[in-house]
N, C-alpha and C. Protein backbone atom coordinates (compact mmCIF):
# COMPACT_ATOMS: atom_id res chain seq x y z
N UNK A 1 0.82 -1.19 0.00
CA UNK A 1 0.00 0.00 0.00
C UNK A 1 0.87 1.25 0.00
N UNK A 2 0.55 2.19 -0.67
CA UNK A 2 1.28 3.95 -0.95
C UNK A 2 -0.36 4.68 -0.57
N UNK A 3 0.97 5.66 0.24
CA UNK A 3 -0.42 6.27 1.55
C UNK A 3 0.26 7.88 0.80
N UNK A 4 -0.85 8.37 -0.04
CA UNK A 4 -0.05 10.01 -0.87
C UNK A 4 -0.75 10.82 0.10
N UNK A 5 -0.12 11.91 -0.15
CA UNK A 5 -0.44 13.90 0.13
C UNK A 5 -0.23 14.44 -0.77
N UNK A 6 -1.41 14.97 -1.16
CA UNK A 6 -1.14 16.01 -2.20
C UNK A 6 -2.20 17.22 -1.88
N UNK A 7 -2.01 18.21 -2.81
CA UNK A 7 -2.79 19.23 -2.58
C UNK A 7 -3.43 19.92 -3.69
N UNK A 8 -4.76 20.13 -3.77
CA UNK A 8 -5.70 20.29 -5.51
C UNK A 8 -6.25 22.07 -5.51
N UNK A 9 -6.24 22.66 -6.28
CA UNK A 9 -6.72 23.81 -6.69
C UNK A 9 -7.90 23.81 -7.89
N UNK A 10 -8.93 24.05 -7.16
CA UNK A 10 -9.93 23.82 -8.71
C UNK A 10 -10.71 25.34 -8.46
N UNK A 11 -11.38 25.40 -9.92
CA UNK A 11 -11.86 26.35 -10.31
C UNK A 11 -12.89 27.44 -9.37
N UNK A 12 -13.01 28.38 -9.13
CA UNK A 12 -13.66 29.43 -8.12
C UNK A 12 -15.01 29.01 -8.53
N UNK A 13 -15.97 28.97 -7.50
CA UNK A 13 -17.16 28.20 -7.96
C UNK A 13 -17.50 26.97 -7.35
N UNK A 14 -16.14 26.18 -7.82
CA UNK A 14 -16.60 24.61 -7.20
C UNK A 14 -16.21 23.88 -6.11
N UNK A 15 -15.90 24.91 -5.35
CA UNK A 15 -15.26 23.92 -4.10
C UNK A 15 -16.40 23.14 -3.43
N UNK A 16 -17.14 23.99 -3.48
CA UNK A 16 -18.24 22.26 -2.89
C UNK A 16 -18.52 21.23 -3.56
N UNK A 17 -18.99 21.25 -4.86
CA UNK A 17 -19.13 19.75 -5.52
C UNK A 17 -17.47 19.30 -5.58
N UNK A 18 -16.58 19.68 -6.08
CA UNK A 18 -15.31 19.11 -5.60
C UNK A 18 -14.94 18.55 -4.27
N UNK A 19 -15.12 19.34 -3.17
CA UNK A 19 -14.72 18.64 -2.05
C UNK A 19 -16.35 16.88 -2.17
N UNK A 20 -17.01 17.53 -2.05
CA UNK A 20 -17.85 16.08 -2.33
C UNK A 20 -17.29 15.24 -3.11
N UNK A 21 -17.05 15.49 -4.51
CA UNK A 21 -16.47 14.47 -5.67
C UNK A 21 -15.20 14.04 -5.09
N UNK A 22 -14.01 14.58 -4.07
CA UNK A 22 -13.06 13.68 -3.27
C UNK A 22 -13.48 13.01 -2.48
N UNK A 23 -14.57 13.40 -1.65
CA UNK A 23 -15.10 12.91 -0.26
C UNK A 23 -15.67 11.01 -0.77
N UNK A 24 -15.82 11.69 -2.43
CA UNK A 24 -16.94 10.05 -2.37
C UNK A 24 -15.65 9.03 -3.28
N UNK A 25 -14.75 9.41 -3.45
CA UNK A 25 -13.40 8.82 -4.04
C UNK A 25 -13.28 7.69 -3.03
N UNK A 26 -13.06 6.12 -2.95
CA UNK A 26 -12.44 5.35 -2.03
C UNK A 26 -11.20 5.38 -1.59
N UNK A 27 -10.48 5.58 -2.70
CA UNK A 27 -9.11 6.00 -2.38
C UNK A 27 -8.16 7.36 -1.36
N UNK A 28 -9.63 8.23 -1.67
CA UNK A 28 -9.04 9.36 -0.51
C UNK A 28 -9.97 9.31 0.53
N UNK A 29 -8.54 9.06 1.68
CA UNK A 29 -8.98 8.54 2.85
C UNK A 29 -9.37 10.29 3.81
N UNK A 30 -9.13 11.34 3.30
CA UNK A 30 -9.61 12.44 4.14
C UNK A 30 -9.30 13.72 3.17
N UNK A 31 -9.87 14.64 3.29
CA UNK A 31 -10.15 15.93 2.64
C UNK A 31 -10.05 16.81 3.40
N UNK A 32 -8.86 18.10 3.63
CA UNK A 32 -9.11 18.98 4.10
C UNK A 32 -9.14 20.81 3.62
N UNK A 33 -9.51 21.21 3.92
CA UNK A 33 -9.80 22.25 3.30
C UNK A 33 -8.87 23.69 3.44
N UNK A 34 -8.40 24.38 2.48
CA UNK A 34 -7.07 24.97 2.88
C UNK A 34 -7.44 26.31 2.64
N UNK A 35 -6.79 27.96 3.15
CA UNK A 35 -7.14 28.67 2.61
C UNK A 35 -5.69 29.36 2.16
N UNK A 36 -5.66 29.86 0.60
CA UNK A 36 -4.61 29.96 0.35
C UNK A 36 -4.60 29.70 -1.13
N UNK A 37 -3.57 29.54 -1.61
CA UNK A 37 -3.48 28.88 -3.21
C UNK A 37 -4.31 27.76 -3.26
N UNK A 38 -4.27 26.97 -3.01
CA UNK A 38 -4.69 25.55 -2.89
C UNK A 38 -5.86 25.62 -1.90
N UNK A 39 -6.85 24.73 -2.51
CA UNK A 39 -8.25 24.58 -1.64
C UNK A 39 -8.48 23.42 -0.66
N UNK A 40 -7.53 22.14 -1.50
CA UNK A 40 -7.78 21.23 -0.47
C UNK A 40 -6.48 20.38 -0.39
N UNK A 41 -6.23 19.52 0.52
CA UNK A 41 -5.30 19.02 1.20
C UNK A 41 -5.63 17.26 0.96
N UNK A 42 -5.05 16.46 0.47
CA UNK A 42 -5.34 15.14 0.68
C UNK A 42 -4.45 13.66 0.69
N UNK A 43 -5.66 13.13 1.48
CA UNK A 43 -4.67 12.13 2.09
C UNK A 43 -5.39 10.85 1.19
N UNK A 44 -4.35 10.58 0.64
CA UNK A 44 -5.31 8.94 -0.07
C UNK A 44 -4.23 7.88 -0.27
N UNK A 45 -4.78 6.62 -0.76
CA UNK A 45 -4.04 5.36 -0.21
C UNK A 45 -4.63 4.41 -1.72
N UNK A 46 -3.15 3.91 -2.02
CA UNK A 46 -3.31 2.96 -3.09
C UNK A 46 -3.06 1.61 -3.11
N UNK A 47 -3.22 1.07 -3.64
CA UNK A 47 -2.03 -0.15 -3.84
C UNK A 47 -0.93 -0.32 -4.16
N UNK A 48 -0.42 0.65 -4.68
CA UNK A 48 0.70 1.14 -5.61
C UNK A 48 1.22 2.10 -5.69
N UNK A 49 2.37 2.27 -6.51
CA UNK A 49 2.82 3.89 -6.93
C UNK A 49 1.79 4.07 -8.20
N UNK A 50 1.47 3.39 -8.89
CA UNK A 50 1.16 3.02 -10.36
C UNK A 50 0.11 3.41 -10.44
N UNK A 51 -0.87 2.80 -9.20
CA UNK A 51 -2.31 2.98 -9.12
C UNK A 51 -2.48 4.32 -8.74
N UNK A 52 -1.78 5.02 -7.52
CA UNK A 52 -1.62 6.50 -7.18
C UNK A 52 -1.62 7.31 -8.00
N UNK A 53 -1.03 6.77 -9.00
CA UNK A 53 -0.68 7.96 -10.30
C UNK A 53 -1.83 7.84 -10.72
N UNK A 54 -2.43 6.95 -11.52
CA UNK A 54 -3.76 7.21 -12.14
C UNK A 54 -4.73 7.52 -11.29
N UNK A 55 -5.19 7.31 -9.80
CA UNK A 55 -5.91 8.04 -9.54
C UNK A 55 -5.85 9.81 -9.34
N UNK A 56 -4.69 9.42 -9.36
CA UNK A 56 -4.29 11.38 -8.98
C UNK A 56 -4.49 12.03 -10.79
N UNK A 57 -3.93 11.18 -11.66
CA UNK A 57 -4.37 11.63 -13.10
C UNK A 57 -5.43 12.10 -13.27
N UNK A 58 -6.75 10.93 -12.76
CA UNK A 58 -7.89 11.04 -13.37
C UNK A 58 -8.92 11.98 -12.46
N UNK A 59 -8.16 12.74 -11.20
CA UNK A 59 -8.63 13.93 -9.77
C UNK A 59 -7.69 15.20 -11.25
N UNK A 60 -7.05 15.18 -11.54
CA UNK A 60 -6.44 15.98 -12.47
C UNK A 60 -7.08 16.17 -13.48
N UNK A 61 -7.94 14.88 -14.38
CA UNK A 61 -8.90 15.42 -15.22
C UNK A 61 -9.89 15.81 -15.32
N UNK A 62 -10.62 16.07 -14.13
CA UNK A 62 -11.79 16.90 -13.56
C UNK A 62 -11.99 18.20 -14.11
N UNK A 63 -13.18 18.64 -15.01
CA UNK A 63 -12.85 19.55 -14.97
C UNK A 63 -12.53 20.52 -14.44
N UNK A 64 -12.94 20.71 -12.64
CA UNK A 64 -13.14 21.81 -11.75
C UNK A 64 -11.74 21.95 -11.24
N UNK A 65 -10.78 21.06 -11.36
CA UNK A 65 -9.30 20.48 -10.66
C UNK A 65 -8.65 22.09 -12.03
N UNK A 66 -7.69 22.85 -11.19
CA UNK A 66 -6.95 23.36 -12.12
C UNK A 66 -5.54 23.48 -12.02
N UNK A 67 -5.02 22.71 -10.39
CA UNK A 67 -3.82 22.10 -10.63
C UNK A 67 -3.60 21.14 -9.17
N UNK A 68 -2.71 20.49 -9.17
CA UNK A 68 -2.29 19.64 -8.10
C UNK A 68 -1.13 20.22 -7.58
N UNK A 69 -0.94 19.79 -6.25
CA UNK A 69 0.83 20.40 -5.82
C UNK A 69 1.85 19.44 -5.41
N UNK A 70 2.60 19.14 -5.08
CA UNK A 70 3.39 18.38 -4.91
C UNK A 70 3.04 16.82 -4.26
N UNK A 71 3.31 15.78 -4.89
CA UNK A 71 2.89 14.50 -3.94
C UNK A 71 3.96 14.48 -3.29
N UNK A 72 3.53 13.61 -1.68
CA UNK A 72 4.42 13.08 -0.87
C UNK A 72 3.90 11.57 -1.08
N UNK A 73 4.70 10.29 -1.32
CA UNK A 73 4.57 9.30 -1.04
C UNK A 73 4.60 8.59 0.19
N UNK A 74 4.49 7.02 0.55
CA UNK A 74 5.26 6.81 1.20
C UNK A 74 4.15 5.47 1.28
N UNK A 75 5.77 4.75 1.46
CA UNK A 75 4.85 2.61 1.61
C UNK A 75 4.67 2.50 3.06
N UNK A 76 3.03 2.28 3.04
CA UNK A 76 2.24 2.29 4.48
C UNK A 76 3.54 0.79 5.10
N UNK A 77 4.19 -0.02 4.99
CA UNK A 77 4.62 -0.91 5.25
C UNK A 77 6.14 -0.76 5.98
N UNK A 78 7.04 0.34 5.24
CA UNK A 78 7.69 0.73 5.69
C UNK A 78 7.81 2.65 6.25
N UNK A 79 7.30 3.13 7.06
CA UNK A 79 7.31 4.15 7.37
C UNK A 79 8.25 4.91 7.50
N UNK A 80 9.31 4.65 7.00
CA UNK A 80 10.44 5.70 7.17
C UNK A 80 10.61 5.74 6.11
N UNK A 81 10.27 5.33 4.83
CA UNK A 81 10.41 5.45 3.14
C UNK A 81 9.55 6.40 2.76
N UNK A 82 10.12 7.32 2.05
CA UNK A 82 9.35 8.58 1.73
C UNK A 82 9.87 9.49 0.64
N UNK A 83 9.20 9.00 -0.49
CA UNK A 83 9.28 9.66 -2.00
C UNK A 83 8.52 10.94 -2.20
N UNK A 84 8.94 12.21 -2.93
CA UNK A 84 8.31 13.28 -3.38
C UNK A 84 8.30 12.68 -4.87
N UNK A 85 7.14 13.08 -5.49
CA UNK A 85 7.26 13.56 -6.85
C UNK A 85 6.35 14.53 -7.12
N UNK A 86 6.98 15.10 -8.04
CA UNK A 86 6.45 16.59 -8.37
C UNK A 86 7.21 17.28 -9.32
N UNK A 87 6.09 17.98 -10.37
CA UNK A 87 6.73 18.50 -12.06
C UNK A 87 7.87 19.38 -11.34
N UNK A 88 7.79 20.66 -10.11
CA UNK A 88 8.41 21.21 -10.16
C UNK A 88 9.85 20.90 -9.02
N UNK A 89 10.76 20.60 -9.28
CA UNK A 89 12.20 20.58 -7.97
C UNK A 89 11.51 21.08 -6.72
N UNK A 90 11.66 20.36 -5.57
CA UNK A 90 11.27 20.63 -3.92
C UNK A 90 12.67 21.41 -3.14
N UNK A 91 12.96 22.29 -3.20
CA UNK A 91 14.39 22.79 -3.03
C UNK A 91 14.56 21.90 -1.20
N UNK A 92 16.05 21.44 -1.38
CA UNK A 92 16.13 20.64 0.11
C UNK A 92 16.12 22.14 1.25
N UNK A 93 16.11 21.62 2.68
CA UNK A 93 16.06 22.15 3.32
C UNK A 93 17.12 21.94 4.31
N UNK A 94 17.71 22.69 4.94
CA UNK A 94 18.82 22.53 6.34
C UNK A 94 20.13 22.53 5.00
């Protein structure tokens, strides 16, 4: 199992049928609501890296979705393993 974070920005207008259309997703295990660039915050859980991706693809082809922010990965199995991916470089920190 891959347990993601990511964070969705959709169109002014739809944050309520959006937060519903995540809420009823099986895969996302919680929705939170952000104020700021980004509207919502989420926590969801795959089987996979593979499967993660396409569900996060197909939260991306929504129309109301107008961008995603950075995923955090990580295998519910080993908890100290922890992948970013994301279009743009995460500059390190310390």
């Amino acid at each position: 199992m891959v347990i993601g974070l990511t964070m969705i920005k959709v169109r002014p207008g739809y944050e309520k049928s959006a937060y519903w259309d995540l809420q009823r997703r099986p895969e996302v295990k919680d929705v939170f609501r952000l104020f700021g660039e980004y509207n919502f915050f989420l926590i969801m859980q795959a089987e996979g890296i593979s499967r993660f991706n396409q569900i996060l693809k197909e939260i991306e082809e929504e129309v109301k979705v107008v961008k995603t922010g950075p995923v955090l990965l990580t295998d519910d199995s080993t908890p100290d393993k922890i992948d970013s991916i994301t279009s743009d470089p995460v500059p390190a920190l310390g």
